[in-house]
Protein backbone atom coordinates (compact mmCIF):
# COMPACT_ATOMS: atom_id res chain seq x y z
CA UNK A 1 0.00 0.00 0.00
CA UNK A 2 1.72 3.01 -1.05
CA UNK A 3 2.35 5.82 1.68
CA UNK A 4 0.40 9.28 1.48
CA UNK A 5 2.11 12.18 0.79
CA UNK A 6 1.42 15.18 3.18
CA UNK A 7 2.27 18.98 2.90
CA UNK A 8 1.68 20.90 6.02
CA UNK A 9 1.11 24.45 5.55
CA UNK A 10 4.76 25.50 6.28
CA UNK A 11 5.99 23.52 3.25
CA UNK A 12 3.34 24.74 0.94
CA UNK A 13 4.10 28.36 1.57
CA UNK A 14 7.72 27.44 0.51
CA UNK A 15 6.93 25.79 -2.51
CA UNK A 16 4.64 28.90 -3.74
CA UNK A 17 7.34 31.25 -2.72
CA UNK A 18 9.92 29.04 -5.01
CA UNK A 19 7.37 28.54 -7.81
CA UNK A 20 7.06 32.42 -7.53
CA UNK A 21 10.71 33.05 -8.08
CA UNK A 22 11.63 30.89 -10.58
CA UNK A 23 8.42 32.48 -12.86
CA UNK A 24 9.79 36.03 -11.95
CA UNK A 25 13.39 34.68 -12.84
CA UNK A 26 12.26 33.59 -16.24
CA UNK A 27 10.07 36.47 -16.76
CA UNK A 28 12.67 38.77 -16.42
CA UNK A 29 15.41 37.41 -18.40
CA UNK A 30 13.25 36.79 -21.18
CA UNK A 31 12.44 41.05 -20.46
CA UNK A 32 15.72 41.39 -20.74
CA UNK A 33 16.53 39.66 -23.99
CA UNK A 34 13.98 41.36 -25.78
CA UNK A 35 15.50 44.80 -24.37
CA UNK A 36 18.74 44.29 -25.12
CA UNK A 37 17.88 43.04 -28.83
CA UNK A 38 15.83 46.19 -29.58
CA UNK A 39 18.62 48.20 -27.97
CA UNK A 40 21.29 46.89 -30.03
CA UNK A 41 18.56 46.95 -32.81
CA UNK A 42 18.02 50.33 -32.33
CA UNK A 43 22.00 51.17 -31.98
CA UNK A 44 22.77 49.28 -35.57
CA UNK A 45 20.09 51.38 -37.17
CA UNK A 46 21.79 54.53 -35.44
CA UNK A 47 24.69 53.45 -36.47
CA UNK A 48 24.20 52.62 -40.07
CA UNK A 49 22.47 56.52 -40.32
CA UNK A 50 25.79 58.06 -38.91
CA UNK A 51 28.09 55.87 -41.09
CA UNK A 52 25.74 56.89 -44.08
CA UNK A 53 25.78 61.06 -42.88
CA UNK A 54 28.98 60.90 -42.88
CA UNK A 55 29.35 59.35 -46.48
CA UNK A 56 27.38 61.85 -47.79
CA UNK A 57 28.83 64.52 -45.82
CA UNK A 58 25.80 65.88 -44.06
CA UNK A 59 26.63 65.01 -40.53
CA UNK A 60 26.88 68.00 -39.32
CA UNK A 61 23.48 69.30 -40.38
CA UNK A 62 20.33 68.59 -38.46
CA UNK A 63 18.36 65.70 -39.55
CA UNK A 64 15.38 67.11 -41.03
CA UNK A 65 17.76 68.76 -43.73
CA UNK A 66 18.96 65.09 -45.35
CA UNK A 67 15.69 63.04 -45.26
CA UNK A 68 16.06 59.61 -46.28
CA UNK A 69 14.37 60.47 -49.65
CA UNK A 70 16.62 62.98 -50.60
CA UNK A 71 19.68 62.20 -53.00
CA UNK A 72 22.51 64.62 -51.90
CA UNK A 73 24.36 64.04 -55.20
CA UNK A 74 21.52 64.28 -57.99
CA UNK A 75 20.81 67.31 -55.95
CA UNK A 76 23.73 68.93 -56.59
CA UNK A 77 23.94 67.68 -60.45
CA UNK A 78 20.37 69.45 -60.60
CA UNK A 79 21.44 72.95 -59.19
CA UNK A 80 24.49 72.89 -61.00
CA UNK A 81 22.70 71.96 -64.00
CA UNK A 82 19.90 74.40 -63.88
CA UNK A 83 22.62 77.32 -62.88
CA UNK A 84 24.61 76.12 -66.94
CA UNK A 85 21.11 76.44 -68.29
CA UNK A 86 20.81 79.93 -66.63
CA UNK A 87 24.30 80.69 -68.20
CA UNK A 88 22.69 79.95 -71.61
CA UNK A 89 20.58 83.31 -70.97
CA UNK A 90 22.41 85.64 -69.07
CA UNK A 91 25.02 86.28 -69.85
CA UNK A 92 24.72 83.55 -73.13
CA UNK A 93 22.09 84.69 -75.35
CA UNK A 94 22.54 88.17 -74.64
CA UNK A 95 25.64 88.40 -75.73
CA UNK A 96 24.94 86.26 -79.07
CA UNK A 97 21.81 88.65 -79.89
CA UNK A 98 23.82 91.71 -79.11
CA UNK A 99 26.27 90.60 -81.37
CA UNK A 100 24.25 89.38 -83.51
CA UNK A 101 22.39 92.69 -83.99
CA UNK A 102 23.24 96.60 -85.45
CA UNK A 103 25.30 97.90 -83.33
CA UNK A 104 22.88 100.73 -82.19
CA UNK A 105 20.57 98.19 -80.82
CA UNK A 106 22.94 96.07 -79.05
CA UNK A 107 22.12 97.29 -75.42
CA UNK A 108 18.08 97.05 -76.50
CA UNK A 109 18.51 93.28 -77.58
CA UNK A 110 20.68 92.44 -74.81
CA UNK A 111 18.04 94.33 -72.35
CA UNK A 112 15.45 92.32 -73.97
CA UNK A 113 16.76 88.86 -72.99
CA UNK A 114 17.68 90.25 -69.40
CA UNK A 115 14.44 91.62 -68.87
CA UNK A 116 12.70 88.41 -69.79
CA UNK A 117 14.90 86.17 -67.12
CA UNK A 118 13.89 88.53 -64.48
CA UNK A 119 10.10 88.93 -65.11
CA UNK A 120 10.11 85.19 -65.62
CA UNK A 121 11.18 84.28 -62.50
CA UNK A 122 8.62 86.89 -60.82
CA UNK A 123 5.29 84.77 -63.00
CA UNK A 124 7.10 81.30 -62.15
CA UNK A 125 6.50 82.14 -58.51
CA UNK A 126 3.49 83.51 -58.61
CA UNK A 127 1.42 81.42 -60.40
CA UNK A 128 3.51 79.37 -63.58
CA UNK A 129 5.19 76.79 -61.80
CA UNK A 130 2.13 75.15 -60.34
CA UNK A 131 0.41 76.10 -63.79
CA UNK A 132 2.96 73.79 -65.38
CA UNK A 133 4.08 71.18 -63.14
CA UNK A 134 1.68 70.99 -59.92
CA UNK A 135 -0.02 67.97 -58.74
CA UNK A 136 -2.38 67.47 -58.83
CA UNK A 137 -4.11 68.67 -62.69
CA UNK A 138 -6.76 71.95 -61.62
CA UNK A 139 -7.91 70.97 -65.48
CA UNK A 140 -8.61 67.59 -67.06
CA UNK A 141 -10.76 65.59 -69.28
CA UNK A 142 -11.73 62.35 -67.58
CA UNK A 143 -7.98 61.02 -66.78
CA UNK A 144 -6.31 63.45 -69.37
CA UNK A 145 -4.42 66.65 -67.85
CA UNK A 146 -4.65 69.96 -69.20
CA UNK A 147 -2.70 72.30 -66.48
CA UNK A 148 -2.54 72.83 -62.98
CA UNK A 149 -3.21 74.95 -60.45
CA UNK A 150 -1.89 78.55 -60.90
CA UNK A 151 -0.63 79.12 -57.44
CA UNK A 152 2.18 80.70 -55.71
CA UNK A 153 4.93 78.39 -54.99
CA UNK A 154 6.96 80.39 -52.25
CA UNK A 155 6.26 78.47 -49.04
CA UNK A 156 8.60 77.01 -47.01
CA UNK A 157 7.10 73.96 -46.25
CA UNK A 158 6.39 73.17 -49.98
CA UNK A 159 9.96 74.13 -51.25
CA UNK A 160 11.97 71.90 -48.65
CA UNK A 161 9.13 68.97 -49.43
CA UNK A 162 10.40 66.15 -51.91
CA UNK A 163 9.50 66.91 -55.48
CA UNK A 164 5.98 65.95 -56.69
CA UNK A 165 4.30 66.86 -59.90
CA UNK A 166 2.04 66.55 -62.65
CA UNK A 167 -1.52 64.77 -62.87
CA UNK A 168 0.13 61.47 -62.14
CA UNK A 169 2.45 62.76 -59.05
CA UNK A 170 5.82 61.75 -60.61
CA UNK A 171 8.44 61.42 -57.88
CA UNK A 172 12.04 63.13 -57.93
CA UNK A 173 14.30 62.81 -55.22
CA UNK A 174 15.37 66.23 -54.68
CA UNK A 175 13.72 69.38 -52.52
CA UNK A 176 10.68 71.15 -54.81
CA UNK A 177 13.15 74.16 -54.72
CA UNK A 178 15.61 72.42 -56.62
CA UNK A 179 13.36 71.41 -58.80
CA UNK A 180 11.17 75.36 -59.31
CA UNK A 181 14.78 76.73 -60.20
CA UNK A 182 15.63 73.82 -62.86
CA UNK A 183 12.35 73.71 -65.04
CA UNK A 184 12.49 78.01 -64.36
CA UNK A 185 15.95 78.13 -66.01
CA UNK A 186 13.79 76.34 -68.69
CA UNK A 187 10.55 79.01 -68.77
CA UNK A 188 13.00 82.00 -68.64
CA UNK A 189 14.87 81.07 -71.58
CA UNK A 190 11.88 80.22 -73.94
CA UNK A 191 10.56 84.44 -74.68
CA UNK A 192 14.23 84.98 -74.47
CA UNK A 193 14.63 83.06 -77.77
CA UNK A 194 11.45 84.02 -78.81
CA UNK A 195 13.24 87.79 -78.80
CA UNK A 196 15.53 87.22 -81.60
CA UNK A 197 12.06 86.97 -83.87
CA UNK A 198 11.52 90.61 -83.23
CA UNK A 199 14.60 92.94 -82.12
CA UNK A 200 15.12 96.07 -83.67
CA UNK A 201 11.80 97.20 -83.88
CA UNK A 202 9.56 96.28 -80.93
CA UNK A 203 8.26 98.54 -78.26
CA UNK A 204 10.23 97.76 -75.15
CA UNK A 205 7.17 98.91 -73.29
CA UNK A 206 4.85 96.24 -74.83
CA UNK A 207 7.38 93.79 -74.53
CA UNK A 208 7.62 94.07 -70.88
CA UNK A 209 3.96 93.39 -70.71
CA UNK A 210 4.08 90.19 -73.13
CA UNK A 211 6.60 88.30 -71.72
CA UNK A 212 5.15 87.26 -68.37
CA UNK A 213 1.62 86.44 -69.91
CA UNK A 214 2.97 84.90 -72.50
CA UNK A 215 5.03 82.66 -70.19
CA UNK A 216 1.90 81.89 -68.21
CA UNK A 217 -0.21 81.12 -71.02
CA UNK A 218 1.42 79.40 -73.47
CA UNK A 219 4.53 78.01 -71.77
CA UNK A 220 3.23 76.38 -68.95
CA UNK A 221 0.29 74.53 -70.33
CA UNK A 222 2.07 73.56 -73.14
CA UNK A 223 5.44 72.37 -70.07
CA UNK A 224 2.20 70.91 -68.63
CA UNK A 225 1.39 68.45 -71.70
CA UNK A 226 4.77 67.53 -72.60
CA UNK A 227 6.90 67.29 -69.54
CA UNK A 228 4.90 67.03 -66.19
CA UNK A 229 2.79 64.15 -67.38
CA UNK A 230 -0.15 65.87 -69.09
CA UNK A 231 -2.20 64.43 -71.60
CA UNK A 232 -0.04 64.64 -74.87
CA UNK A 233 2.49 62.56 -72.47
CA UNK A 234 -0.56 60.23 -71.75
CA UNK A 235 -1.45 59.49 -75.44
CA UNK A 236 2.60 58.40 -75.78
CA UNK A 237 4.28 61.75 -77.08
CA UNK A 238 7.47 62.65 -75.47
CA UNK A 239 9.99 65.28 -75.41
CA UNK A 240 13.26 64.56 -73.70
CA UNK A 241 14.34 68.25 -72.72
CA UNK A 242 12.02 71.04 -74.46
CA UNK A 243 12.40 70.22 -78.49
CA UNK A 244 8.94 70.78 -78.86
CA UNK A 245 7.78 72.44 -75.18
CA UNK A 246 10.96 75.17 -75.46
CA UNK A 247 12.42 75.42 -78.92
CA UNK A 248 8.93 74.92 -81.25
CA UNK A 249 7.34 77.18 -78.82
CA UNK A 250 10.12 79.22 -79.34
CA UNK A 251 10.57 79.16 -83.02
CA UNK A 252 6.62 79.41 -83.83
CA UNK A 253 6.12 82.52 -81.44
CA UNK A 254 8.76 84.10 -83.45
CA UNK A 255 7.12 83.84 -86.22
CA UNK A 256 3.67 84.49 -84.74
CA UNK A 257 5.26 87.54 -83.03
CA UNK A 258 6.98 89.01 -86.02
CA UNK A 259 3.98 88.99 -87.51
CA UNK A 260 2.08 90.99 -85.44
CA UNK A 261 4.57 93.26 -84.42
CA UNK A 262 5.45 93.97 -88.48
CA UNK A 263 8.79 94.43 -89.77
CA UNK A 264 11.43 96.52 -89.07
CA UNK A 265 12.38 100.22 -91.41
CA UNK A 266 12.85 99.02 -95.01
CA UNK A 267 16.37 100.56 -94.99
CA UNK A 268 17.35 97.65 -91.96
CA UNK A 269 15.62 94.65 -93.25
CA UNK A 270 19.13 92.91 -93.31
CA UNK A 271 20.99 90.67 -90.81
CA UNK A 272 24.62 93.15 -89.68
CA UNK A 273 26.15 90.95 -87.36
CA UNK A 274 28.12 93.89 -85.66
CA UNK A 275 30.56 92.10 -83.33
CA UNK A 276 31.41 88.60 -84.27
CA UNK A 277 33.56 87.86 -80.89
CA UNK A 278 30.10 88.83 -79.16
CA UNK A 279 28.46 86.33 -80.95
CA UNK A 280 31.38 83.61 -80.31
CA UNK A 281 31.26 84.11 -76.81
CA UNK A 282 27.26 83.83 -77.00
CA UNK A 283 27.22 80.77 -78.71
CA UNK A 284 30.40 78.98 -76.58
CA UNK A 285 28.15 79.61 -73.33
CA UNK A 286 25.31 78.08 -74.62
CA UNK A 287 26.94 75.35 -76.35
CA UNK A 288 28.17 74.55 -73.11
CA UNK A 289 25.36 75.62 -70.97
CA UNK A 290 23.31 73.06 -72.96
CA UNK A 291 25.04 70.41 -70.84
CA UNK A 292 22.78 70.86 -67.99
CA UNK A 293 19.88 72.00 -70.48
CA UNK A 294 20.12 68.31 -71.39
CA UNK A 295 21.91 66.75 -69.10
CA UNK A 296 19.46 67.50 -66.09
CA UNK A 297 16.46 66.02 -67.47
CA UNK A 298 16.52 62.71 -66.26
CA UNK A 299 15.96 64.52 -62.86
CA UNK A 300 19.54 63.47 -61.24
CA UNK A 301 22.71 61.59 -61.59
CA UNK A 302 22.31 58.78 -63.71
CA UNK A 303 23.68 56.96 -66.64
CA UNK A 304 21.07 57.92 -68.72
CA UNK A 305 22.78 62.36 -68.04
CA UNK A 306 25.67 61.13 -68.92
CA UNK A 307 24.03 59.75 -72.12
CA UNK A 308 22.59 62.72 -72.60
CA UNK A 309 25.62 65.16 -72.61
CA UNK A 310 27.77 62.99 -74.94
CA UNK A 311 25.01 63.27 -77.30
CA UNK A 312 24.33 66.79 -77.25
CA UNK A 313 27.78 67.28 -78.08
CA UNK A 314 28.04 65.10 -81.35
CA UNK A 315 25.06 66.26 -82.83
CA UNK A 316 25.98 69.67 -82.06
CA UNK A 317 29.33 69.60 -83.88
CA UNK A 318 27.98 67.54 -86.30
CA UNK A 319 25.37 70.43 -87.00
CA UNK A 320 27.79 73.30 -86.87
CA UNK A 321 30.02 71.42 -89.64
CA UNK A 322 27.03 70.49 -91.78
CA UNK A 323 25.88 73.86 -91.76
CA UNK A 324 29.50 75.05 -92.90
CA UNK A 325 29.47 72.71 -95.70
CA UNK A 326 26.43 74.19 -96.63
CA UNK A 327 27.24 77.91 -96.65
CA UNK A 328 30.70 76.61 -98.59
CA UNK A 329 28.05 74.80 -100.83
CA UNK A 330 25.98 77.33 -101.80
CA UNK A 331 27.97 80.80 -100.27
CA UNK A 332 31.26 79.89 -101.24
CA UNK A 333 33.12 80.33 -97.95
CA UNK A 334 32.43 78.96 -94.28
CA UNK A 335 31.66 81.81 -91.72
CA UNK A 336 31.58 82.23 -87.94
CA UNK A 337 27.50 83.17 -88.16
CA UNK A 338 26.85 80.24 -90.04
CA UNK A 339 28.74 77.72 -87.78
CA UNK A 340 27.73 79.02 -84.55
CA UNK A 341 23.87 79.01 -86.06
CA UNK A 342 24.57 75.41 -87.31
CA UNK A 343 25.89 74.44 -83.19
CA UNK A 344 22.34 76.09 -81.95
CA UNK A 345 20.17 74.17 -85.12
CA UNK A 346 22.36 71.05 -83.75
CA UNK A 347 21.55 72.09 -80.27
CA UNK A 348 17.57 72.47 -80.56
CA UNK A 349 17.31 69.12 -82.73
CA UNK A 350 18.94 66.57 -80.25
CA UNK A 351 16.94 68.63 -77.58
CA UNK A 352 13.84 65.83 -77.74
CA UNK A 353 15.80 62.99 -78.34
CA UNK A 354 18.77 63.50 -76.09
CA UNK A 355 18.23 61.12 -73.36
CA UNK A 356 16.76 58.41 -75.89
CA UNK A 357 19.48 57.72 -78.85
CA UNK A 358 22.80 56.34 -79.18
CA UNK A 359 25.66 57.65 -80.53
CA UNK A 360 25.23 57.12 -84.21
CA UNK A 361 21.53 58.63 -84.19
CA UNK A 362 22.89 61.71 -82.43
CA UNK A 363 25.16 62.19 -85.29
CA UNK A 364 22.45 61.36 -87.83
CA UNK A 365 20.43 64.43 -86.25
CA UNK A 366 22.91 66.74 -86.25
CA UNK A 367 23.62 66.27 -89.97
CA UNK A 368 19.77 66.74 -90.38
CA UNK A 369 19.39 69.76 -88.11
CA UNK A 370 22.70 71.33 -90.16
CA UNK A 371 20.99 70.92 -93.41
CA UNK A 372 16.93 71.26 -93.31
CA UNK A 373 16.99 74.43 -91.10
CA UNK A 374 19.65 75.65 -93.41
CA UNK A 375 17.29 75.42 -96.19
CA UNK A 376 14.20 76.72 -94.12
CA UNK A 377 16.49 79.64 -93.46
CA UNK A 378 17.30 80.43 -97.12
CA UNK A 379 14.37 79.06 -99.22
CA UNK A 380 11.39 78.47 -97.10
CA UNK A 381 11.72 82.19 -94.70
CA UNK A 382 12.02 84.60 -97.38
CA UNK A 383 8.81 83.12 -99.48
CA UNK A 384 6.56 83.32 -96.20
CA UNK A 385 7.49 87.66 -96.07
CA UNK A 386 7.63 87.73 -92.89
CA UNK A 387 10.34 89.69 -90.86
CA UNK A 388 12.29 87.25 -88.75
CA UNK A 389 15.27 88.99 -87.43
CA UNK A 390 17.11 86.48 -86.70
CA UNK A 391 15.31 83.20 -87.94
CA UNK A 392 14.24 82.16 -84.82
CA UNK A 393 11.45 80.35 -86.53
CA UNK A 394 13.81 78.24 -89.18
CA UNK A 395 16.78 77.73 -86.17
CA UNK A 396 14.06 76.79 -83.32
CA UNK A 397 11.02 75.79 -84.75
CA UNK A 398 11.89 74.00 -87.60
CA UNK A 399 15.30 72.22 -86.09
CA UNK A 400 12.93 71.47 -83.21
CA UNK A 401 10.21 69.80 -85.01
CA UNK A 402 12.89 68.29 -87.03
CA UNK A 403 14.42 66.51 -83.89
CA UNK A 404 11.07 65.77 -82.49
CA UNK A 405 10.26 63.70 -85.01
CA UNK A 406 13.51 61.84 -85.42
CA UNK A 407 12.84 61.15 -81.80
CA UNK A 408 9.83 59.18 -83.06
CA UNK A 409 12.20 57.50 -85.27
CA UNK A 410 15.29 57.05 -83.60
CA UNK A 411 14.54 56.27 -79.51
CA UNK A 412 17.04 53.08 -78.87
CA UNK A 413 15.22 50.56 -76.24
CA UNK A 414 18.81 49.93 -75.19
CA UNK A 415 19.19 53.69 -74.35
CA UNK A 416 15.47 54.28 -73.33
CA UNK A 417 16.12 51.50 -70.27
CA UNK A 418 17.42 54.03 -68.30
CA UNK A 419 14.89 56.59 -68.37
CA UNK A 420 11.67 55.27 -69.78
CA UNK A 421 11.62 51.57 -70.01
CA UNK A 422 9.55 50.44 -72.97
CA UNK A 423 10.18 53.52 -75.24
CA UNK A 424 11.08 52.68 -79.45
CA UNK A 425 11.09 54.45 -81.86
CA UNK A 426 9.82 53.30 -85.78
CA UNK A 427 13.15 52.35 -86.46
CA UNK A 428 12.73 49.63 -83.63
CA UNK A 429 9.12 48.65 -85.28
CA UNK A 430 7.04 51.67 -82.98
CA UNK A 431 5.36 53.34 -85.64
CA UNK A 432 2.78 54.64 -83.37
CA UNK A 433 5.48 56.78 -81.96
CA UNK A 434 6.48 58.66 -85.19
CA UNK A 435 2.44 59.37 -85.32
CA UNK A 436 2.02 60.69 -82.05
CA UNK A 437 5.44 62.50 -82.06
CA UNK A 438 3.54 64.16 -85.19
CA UNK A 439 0.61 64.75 -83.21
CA UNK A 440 2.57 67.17 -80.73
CA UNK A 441 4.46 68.96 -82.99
CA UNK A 442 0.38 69.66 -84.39
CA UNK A 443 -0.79 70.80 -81.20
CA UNK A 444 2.04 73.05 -80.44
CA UNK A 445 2.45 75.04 -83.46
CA UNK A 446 -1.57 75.50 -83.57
CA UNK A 447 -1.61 76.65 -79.89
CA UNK A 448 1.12 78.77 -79.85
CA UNK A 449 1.01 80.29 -83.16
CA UNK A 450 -2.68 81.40 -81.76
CA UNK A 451 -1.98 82.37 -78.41
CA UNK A 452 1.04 84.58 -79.17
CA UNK A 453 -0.54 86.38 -82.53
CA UNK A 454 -4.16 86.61 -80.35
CA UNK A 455 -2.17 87.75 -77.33
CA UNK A 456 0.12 90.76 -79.09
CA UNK A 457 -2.94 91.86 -80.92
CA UNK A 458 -5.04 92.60 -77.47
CA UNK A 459 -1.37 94.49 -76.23
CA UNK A 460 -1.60 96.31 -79.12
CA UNK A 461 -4.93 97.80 -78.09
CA UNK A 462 -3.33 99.37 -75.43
CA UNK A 463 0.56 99.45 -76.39
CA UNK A 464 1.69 100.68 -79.24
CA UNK A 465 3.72 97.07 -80.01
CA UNK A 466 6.42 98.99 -82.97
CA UNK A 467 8.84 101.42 -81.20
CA UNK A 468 8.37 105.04 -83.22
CA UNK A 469 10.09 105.53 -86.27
CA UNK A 470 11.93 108.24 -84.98
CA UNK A 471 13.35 105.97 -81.76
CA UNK A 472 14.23 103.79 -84.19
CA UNK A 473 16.39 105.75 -86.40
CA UNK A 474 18.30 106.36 -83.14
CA UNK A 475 18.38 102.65 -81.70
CA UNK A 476 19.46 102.77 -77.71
CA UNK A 477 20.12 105.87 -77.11
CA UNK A 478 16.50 107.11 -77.68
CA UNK A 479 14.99 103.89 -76.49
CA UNK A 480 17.32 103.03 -73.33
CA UNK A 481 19.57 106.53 -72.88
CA UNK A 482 22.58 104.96 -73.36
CA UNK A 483 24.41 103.27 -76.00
CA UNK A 484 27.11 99.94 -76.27
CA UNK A 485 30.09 102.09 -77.86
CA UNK A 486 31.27 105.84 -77.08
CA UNK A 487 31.60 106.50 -80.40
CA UNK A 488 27.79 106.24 -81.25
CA UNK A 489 27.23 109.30 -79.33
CA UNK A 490 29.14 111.35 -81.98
CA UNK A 491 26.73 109.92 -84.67
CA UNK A 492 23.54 111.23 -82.61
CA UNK A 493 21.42 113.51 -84.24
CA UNK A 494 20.91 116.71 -82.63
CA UNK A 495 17.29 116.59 -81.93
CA UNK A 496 17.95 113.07 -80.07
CA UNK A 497 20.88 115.03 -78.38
CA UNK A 498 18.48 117.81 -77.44
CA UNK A 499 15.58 115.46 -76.27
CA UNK A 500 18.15 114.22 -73.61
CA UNK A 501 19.35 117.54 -72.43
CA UNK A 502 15.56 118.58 -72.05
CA UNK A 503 14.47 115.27 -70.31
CA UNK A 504 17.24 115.46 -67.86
CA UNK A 505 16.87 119.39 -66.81
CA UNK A 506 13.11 118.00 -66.53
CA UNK A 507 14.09 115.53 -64.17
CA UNK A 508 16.36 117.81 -62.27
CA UNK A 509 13.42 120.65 -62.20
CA UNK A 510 11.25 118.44 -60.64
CA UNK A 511 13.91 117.09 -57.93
CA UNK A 512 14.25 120.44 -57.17
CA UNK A 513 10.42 121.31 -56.62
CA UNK A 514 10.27 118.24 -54.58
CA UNK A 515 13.12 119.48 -52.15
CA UNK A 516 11.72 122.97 -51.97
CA UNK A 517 8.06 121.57 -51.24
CA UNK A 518 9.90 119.36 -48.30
CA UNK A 519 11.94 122.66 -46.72
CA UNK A 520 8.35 124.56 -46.80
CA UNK A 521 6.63 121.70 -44.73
């Protein structure tokens, strides 16, 4: 019989006690595990986000400047890249149009172009940034964006946030900011172009007025449609860097402009190129400047920049020595004017396709864009009678349809990878692209050619949109007060002379009535 086992109450109170502890005991180390693994969790992750601020040199600043979206180095390829495309108008253009130009309106077409970069920047702010790239679309038709919202883009909060735009919200990993200054660089240098359509003749008053609303009307819708997403980008149509949105807007608002505004005094209806180092040093910065015009697209560092640049650069040189040939061809000799109008043809054509060829097809463009604007120039410009100064509509617009569709031709699926996977061109056996490539070029010229005519005509209501005959026998010095070269002054007439003399006692007279009016109060 087996023997009963009895606890009196002394021994159960010590086994509850030791039960008690030995729960505790394992209750706590297994506390204490789990602390010290999310401790040392914690201190990896620490860790890994010092070892990675100090990488990208940005330990020192507090966290909330280096997010973990941002890319410090695309950043930096942006600003610089949108400060070369800046270049390209001040001091780049300015110079080449100056030079370009008589000699008495050098200051009023350099003024023209510095003008426009200013006043610009003042409309991008205030409403055209968010009119061109801001997400999400104000108009649309069913999923289709038109534009967006026209608002101010100066907060704080919305510049330091990471870049979001267009109906479809693309993402770039760099601040807004960064990204307001690179497609402004862009806006700004679109009516600067525009310009060479219409110096020596146009009302610096009325231009002053057209160039923001014509930046906020017709450039950002159209930046809306072709590079934030809108709906020409939806039906397939694409443009790399501004072929169509910059250099057909361009090119057709020349000739839409010069139009309106007439042409220039019978006697000047010629092209004097009066400094050709002007015009050199132009043409060199934007050459150059078209790096980051190009080159920045892709929205940061990547393979597909570096793509970019080397092919801006053949089919630019390619263009400038096709363009020779051709003056050589038909002209005899090869001239500065010609070449450095054959880099900018060359420049404007691989514009759309930059980021998409290879090398070969870059070449292939240039060669194009040095021969077809070449004969736009010379056979197609002077049977339309219209007064292009500087055939802004044959170097843009036509070398930037020209390159737009070769885009539809040309885009290399082993290039494309990098920036828009699934992107051929005709010669890959995408038709469909060549169509809807031809589609935009449509829709631009009609639009713009519109807007800009429409839109001078209404400031010519109001604003006499021709300077007066008499300012323009003069040039700068009755427009602006001041002239390029000392030794105009000798060649002023003395009414123009006298006008001076009488506006500035005028302006001394009343200074002096103000003063006197002060000392009476």
């Amino acid at each position: 019989m087996p023997k009963k086992i009895w606890f009196d109450e002394k021994c159960l109170i010590k086994l509850t006690i030791i039960l008690s502890l030995t729960i505790f005991v394992i209750a706590f180390s297994h506390s204490s595990s789990a602390q010290t693994t999310s401790n040392i969790t914690a201190e990896i992750q620490s860790l890994n986000q010092s070892i990675l601020a100090l990488e990208n040199h940005t330990a020192d600043y507090p966290s909330a400047a280096v997010p973990s979206w941002l890319d410090t180095g695309s950043n930096a390829w942006m600003l610089t890249a949108a400060t070369f495309v800046g270049l390209q108008s001040v001091p780049g253009v300015a110079l080449y149009y100056a030079g370009l130009s008589k000699k008495k309106y050098a200051v009023n077409s350099a003024l023209m172009v510095f003008y426009a970069f200013a006043a610009v920047l003042i409309v991008w702010m205030i409403a055209g940034y968010n009119a061109g790239f801001g997400y999400p679309a104000f108009i649309h038709v069913g999923k289709y964006g038109i534009m967006g919202y026209p608002l101010p883009a100066w907060l704080g909060s919305y510049e330091a946030h990471q870049t979001v735009f267009g109906p479809g919200g693309g993402l770039v990993d760099i601040p807004t900011s960064t990204f307001i200054f690179f497609q402004f660089v862009f806006a700004a240098i679109t009516p600067i172009l525009l310009a060479g359509g219409i110096i020596e003749r146009m009302n610096f008053k009325a231009w002053m007025v057209f160039v923001p609303l014509w930046s906020l009307l017709v450039y950002s819708p159209v930046a809306y449609w072709l590079f934030a997403g809108g709906w020409l980008n939806q039906l397939g149509a694409v443009d790399f860097s501004g072929g169509y949105v910059i250099h057909v807007d361009a090119g057709v608002g020349a000739l839409a402009a010069a139009l309106a505004v007439g042409p220039r005094l019978a006697s000047e209806r010629k092209l004097e190129a009066h400094s050709l180092p002007l015009v050199l040093a132009g043409a060199g910065l934007i050459w150059l400047g078209w790096d980051g015009f190009n080159g920045g697209d892709p929205g940061g560092a990547t393979i597909d920049a570096a793509i970019a640049v080397l092919n801006t650069n053949i089919a630019t040189a390619a263009s400038a020595i096709a363009w020779m040939l051709m003056d050589m061809k038909f002209f005899k000799k090869p001239t500065l004017v010609g070449a450095t109008s054959g880099a900018i043809t060359g420049l404007v054509a691989i514009t759309s396709a930059a980021g998409y060829v290879n090398g070969w097809e870059a070449m292939a463009i240039g060669i194009a864009s040095g021969t077809v604007p070449w004969l736009a120039l010379y056979k197609l410009e002077p049977k339309l009678k219209v007064d292009d100064t500087l055939g802004v509509f044959s170097t843009h617009g036509i070398a930037g349809i020209l390159g737009g569709l070769l885009t539809g031709v040309f885009a290399d699926p082993n290039v494309t990878q990098y920036v828009d996977p699934g992107l051929t061109g005709a010669l890959y056996g995408n038709w469909y692209q060549l169509a809807v490539q031809a589609l935009g070029v449509a829709v631009v010229f009609a639009y713009d050619f519109t807007m800009t005519f429409g839109l001078l005509k209404l400031i010519g209501l109001f604003i006499p949109l021709q300077a007066k005959p008499t300012e323009l026998a003069v040039g700068d010095y009755a427009m602006h007060g001041e002239v390029a070269y000392s030794e105009l002054l000798a060649t002023l007439p003395e009414s123009a002379k006298q006008e001076k003399e009488e506006t500035v006692e005028a302006k001394e007279e009343e200074i002096e009535a103000k003063e006197e009016e002060k000392e009476k109060k």
